[in-house]
C-alpha atoms as a PDB file:
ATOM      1  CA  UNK A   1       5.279  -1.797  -0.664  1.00  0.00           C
ATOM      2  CA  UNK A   2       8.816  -2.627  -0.663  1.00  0.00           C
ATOM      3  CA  UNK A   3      10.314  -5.370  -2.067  1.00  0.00           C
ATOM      4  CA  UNK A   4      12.418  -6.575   0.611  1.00  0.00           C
ATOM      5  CA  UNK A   5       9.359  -6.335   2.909  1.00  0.00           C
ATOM      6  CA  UNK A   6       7.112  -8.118   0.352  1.00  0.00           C
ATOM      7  CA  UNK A   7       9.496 -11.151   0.212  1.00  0.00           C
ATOM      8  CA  UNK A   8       9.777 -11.404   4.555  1.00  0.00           C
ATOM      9  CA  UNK A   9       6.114 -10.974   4.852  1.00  0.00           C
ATOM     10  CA  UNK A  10       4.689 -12.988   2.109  1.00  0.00           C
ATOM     11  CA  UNK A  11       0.928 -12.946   2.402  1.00  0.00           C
ATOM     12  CA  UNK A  12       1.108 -11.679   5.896  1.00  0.00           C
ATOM     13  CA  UNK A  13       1.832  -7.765   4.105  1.00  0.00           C
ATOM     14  CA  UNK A  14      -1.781  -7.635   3.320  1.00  0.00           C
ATOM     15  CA  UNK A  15      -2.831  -7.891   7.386  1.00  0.00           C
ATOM     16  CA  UNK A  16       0.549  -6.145   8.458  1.00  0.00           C
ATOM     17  CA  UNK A  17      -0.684  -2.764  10.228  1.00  0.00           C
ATOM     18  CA  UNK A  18       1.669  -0.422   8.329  1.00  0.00           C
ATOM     19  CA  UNK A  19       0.489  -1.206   5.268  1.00  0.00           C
ATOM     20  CA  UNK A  20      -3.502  -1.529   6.497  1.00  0.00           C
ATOM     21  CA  UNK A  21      -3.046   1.988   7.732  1.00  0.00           C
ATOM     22  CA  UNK A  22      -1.533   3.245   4.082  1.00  0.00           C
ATOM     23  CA  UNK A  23      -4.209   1.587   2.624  1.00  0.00           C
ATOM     24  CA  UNK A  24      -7.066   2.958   4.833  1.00  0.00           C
ATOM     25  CA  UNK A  25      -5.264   6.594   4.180  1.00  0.00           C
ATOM     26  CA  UNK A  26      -5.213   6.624   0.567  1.00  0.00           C
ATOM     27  CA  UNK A  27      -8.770   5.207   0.360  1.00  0.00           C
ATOM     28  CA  UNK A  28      -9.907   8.236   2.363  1.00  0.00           C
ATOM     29  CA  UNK A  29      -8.177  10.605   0.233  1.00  0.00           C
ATOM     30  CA  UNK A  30      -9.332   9.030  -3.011  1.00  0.00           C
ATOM     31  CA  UNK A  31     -12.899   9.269  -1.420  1.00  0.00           C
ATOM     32  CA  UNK A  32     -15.417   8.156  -4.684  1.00  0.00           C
ATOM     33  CA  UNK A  33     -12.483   8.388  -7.078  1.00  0.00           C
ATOM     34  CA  UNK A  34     -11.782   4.817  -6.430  1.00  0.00           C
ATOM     35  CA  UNK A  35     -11.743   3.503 -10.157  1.00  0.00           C
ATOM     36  CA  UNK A  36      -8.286   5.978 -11.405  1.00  0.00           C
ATOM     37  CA  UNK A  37      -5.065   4.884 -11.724  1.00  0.00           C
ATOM     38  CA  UNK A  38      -2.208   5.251  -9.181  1.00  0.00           C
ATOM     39  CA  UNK A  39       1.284   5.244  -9.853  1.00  0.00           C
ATOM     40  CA  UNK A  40       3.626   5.908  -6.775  1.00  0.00           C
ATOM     41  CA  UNK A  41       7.646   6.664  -7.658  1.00  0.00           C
ATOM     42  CA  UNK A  42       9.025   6.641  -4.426  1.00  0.00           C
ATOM     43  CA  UNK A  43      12.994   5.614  -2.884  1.00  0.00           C
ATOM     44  CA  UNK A  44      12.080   1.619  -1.922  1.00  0.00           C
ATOM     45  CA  UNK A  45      14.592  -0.690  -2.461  1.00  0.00           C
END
């Protein structure tokens, strides 16, 4: 999640659709392999 976004949003980021919808995706592409580690390196703010 971005940063900027995290501070507008506040707790509000966990129901925000955008990020429900990134969550549901990666969930269904981890499938069972739910306990690794993640680490996303991407161009946020």
């Amino acid at each position: 999640m971005d940063v900027k976004e995290s501070d507008l949003l506040g707790d509000a980021i966990h129901s925000h659709w955008y990020y429900r919808a990134k969550a549901v995706a990666l969930l269904d592409l981890l499938g069972d392999e739910r306990n690794r580690v993640v680490a996303d390196i991407g161009a946020g703010s």
